[in-house]
Protein backbone atom coordinates (compact mmCIF):
# COMPACT_ATOMS: atom_id res chain seq x y z
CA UNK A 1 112.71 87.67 121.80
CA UNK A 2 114.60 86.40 118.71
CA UNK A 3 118.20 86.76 117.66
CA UNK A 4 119.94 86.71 114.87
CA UNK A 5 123.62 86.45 115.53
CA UNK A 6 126.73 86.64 113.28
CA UNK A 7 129.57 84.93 114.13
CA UNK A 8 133.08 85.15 113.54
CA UNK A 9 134.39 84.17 109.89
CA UNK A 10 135.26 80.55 109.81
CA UNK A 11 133.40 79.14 112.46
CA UNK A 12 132.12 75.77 111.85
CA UNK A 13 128.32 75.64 112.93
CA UNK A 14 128.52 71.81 114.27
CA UNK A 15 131.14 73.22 117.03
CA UNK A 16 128.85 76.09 118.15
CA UNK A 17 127.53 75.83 121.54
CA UNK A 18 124.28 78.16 123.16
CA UNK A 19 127.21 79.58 125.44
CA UNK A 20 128.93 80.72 122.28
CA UNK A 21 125.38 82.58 121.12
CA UNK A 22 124.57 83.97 124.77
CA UNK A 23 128.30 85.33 124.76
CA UNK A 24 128.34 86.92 121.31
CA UNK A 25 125.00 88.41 122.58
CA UNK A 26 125.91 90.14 125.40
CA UNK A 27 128.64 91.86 123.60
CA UNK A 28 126.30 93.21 121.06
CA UNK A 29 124.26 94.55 123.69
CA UNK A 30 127.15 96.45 125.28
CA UNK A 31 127.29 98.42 127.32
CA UNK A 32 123.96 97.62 128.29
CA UNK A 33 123.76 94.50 129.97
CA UNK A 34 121.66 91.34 128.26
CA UNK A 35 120.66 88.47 131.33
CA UNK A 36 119.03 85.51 129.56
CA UNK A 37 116.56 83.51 131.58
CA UNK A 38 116.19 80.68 129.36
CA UNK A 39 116.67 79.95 125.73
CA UNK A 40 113.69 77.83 123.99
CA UNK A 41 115.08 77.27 120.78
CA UNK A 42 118.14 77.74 118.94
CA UNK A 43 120.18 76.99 116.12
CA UNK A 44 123.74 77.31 114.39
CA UNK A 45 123.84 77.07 110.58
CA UNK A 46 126.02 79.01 107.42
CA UNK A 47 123.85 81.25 105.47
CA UNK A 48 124.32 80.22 101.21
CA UNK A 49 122.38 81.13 98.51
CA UNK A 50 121.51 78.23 95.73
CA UNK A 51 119.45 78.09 93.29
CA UNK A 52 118.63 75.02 90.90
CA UNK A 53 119.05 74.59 87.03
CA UNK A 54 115.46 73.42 86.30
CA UNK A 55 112.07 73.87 88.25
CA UNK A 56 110.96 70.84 86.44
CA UNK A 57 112.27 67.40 84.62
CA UNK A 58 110.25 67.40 81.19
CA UNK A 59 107.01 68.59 83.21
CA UNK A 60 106.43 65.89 84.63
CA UNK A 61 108.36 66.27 87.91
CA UNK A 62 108.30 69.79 89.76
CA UNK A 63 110.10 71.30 92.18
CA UNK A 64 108.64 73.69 94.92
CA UNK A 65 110.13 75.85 97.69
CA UNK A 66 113.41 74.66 99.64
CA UNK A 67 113.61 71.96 97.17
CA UNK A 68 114.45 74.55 94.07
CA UNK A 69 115.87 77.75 96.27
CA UNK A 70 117.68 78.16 99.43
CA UNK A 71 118.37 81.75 101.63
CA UNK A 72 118.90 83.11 105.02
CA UNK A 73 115.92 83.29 107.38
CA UNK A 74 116.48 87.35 107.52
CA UNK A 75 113.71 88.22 105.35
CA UNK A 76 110.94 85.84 106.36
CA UNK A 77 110.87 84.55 102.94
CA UNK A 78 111.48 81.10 103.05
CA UNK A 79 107.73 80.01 103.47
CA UNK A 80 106.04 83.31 101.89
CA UNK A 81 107.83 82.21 98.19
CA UNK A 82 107.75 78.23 98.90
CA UNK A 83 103.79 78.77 99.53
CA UNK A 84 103.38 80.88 96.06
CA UNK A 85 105.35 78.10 94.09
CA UNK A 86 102.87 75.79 95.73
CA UNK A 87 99.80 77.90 94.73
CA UNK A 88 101.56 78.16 91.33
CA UNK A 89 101.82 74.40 90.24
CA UNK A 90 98.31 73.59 92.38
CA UNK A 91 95.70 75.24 90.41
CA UNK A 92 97.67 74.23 86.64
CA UNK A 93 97.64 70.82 87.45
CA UNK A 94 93.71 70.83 89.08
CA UNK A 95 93.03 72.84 85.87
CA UNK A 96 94.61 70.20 83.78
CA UNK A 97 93.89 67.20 85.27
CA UNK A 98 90.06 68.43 85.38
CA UNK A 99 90.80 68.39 81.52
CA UNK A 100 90.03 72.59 81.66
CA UNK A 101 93.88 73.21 80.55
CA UNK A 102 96.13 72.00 78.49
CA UNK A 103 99.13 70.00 79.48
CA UNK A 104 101.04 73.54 77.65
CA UNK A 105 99.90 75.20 80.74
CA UNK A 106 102.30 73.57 83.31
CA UNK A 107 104.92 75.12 81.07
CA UNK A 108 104.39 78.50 82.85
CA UNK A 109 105.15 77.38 86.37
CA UNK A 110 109.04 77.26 85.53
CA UNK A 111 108.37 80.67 83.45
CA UNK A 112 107.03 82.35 86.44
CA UNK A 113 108.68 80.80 89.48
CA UNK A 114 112.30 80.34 88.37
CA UNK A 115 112.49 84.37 87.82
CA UNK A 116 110.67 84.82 91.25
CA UNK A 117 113.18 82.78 92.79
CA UNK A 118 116.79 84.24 91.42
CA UNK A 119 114.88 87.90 92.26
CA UNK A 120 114.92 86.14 95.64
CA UNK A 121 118.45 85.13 96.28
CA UNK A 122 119.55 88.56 94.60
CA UNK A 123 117.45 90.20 97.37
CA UNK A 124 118.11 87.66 99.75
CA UNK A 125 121.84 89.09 99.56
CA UNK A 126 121.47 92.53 99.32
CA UNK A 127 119.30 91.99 102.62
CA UNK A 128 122.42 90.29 104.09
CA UNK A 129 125.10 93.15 103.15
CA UNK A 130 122.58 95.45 105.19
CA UNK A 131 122.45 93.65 108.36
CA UNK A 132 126.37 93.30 107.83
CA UNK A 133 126.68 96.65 107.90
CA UNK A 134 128.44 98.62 110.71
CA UNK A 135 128.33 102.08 111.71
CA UNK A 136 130.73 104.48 110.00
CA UNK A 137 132.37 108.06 110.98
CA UNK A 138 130.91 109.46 107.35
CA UNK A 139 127.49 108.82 108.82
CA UNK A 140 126.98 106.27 105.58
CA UNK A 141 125.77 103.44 107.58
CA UNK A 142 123.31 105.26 109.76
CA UNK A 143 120.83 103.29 111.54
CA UNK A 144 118.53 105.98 110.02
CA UNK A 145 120.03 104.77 107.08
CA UNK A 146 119.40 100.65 107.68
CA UNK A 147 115.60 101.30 108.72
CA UNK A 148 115.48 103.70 105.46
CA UNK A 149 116.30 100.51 103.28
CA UNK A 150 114.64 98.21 105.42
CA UNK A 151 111.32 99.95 105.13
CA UNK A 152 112.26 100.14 100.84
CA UNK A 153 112.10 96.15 101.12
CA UNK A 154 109.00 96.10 102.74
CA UNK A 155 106.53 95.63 99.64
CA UNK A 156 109.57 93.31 98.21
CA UNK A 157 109.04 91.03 101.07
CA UNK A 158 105.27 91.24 101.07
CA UNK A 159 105.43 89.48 98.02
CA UNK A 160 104.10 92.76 96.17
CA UNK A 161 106.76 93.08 93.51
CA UNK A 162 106.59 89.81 91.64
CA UNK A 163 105.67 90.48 87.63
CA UNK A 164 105.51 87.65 85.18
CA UNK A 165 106.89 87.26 82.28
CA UNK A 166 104.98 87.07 79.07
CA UNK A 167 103.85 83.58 78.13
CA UNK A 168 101.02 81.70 77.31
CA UNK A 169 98.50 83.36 79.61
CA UNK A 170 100.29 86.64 80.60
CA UNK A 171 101.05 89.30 77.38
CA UNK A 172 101.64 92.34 77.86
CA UNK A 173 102.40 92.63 74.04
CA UNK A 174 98.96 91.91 73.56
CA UNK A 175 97.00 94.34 76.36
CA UNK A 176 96.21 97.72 76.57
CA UNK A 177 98.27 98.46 79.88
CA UNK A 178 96.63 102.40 79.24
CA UNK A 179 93.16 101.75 79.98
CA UNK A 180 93.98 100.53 84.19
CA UNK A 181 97.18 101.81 84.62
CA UNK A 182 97.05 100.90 88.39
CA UNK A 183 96.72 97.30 87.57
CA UNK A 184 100.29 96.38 85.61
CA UNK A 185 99.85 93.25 83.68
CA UNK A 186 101.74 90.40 84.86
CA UNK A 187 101.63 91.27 88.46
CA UNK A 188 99.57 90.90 91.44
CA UNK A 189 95.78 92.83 91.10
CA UNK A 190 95.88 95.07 93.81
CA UNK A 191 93.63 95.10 96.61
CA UNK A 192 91.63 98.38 97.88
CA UNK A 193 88.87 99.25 100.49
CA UNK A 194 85.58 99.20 98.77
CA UNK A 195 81.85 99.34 99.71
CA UNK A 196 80.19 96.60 97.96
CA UNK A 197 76.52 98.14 96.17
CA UNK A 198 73.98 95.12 96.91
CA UNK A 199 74.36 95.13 101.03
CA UNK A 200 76.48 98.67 101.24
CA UNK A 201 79.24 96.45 103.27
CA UNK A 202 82.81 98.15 103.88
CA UNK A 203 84.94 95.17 102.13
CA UNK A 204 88.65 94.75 100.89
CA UNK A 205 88.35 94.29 96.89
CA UNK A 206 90.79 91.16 97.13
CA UNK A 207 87.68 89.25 99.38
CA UNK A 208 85.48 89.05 96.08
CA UNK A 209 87.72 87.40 94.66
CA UNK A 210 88.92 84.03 96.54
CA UNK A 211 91.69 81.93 95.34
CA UNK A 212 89.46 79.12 94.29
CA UNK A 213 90.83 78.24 91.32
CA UNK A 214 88.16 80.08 88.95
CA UNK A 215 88.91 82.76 86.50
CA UNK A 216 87.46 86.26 86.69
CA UNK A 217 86.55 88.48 84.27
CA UNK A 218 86.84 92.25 86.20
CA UNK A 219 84.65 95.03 84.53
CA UNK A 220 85.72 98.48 85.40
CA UNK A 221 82.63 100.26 84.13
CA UNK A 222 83.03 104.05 84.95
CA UNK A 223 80.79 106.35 86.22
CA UNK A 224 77.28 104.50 85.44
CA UNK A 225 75.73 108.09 85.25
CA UNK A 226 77.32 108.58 82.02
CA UNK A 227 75.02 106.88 79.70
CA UNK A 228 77.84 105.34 77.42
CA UNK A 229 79.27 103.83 80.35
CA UNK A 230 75.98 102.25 81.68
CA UNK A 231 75.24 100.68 77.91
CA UNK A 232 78.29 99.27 78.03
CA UNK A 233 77.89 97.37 81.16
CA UNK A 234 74.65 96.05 80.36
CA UNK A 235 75.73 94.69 77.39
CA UNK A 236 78.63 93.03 79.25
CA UNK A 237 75.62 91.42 81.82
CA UNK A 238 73.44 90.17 79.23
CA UNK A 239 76.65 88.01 77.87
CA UNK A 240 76.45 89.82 74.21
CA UNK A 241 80.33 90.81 74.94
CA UNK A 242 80.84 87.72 76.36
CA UNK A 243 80.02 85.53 73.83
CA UNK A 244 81.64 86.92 71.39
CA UNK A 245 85.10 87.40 72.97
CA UNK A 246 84.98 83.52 74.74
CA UNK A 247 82.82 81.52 72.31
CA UNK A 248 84.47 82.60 69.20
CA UNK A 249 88.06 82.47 70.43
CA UNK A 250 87.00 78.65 71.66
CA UNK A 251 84.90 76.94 69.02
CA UNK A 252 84.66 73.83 70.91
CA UNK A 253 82.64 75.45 73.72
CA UNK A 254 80.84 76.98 70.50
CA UNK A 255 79.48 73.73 69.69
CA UNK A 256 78.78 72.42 73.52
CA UNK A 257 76.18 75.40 73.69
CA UNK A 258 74.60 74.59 69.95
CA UNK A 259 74.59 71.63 70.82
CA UNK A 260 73.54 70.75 73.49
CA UNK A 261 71.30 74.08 73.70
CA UNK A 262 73.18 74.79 77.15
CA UNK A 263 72.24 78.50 78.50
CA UNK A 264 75.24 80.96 77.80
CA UNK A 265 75.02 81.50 81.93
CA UNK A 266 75.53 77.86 82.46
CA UNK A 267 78.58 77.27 80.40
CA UNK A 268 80.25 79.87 81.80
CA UNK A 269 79.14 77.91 85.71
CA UNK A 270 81.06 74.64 83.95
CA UNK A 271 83.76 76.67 82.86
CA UNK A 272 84.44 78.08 86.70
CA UNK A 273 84.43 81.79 85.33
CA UNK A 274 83.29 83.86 87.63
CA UNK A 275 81.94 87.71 86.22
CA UNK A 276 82.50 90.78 88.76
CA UNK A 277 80.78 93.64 87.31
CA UNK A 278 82.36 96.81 89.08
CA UNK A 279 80.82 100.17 89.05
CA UNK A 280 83.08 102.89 90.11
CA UNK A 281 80.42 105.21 90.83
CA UNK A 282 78.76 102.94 93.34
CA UNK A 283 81.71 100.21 94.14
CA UNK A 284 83.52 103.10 95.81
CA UNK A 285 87.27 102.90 96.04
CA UNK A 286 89.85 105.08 98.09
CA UNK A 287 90.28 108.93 96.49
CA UNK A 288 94.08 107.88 96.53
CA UNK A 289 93.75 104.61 94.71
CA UNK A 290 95.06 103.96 91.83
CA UNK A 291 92.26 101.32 90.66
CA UNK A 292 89.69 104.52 90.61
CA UNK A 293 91.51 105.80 87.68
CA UNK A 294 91.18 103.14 85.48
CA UNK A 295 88.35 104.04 82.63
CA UNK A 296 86.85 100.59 81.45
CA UNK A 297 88.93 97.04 81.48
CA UNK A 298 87.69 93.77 80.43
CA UNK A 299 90.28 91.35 81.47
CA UNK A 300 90.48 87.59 83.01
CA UNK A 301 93.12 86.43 85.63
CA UNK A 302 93.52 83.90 87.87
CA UNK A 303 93.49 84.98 91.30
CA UNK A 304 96.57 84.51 93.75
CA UNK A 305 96.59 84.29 97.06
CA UNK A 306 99.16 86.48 99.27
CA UNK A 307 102.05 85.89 98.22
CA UNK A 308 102.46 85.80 94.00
């Protein structure tokens, strides 16, 4: 079993002893009666919330996790956010040091992170006051009342709430949030149970798409019944969409295809894109999920792991 214990105001952790703990314990427990057998691990420390000026010096130097934010334990979040910042900065710099990004890119991570993090230490203590809270005659402070506004955190702390800002690869300015309203752009694409059409396997959507560092362009084609719908996806698999929406936006890769005469297929293999074509109709999601109301979306992202 774990404890968190608060001590009296003042108290200086270096003169805290595990007596001190097992005492403070036992009263909390009163009147029922606490016997501790043995105490693996423990720990005396003051709880402060700091957060640094600058996530980076001139983008050359970054700062990740601990080293840029600092929090109580209470929330679990101190690896959960540490890892995303992590994630972040890994795949810009693989991307740009594979020469697939521009140096520009790396200006996102303090973009994204930096209001990620001072969301965290305004949670962080809010989550405090609650666990500070005692039990009132007014019934305020219920513990109905704490596991009410512990269960609200929940999504918070499953790193579920975090949106972007708009910057040089999120733009919300520029997207048509109406076509997949279940999908709000900037934050995390939702996961759902799905049966995938080639093998008829039960699946979680977020398992197609790995955090490997590619790009994927997700097709939400409708019901492929509907012959509009089904024309439209075809088009999108024989590339014709494709290559005008990538190849004339990057006239470089233009050129590599004239070129060199490389197959449309193959660029897209060097680029690391990966194309998901979703049918609705046959890639079933949940009747309650929100993805199976989105009509038709053509959109890349980079895929996070758990966390961002």
């Amino acid at each position: 079993m774990r404890c968190y214990i608060e001590l009296p105001h003042g108290t200086i952790p270096k003169s805290v002893k595990l007596e001190h703990l097992h005492t403070a314990a036992q009263k909390i427990f009163y009147p029922y009666t606490l016997e501790i057998a043995d105490t693996f691990w423990w720990s005396a420390y003051s709880i402060g919330q700091r957060l640094v000026d600058h996530f980076h010096k001139d983008n050359r130097i970054f700062l990740t996790g601990d080293a840029c934010h600092t929090h109580s334990p209470k929330a679990g979040q101190g690896m959960n956010v540490s890892l995303q910042d992590g994630y972040n900065i890994g795949w810009k710099l693989a991307a740009v040091l594979q020469e697939r990004a521009s140096p520009a890119l790396l200006e996102t991570y303090s973009i994204e992170r930096s209001r990620v993090a001072a969301d965290l230490i305004d949670f962080d203590r809010q989550f405090i006051k609650l666990f500070q809270l005692k039990a009132s005659g007014d019934n305020t402070h219920t513990p109905e009342y704490f596991a009410e506004q512990f269960i609200k955190s929940g999504q918070y702390t499953a790193g579920l709430t975090s949106k972007y800002e708009d910057s040089s690869i999120t733009s919300l300015a520029r997207s048509k949030q109406s076509l997949a309203t279940g999908l709000p752009v900037g934050m995390r694409f939702p996961s759902a149970q799905v049966v995938r059409f080639c093998d008829a396997k039960a699946m979680r959507l977020v398992k197609a798409l790995p955090a490997d560092g590619r790009w994927r362009i997700v097709v939400f084609g409708g019901d492929l019944q509907n012959s509009s719908n089904a024309k439209r996806l075809n088009a999108v698999g024989s590339f014709k969409l494709l290559s005008v929406k990538i190849l004339t936006k990057f006239s470089s890769l233009h050129n590599i295809c004239r070129l060199q005469k490389v197959q449309f297929s193959s660029l897209l293999h060097r680029m690391r894109i990966r194309i998901a074509l979703l049918s609705l109709s046959w890639f079933f999601t949940g009747s309650g999920s929100k993805l199976s109301k989105s009509k038709f979306l053509n959109t890349s992202s980079q895929s996070t792991g758990n966390g961002e």
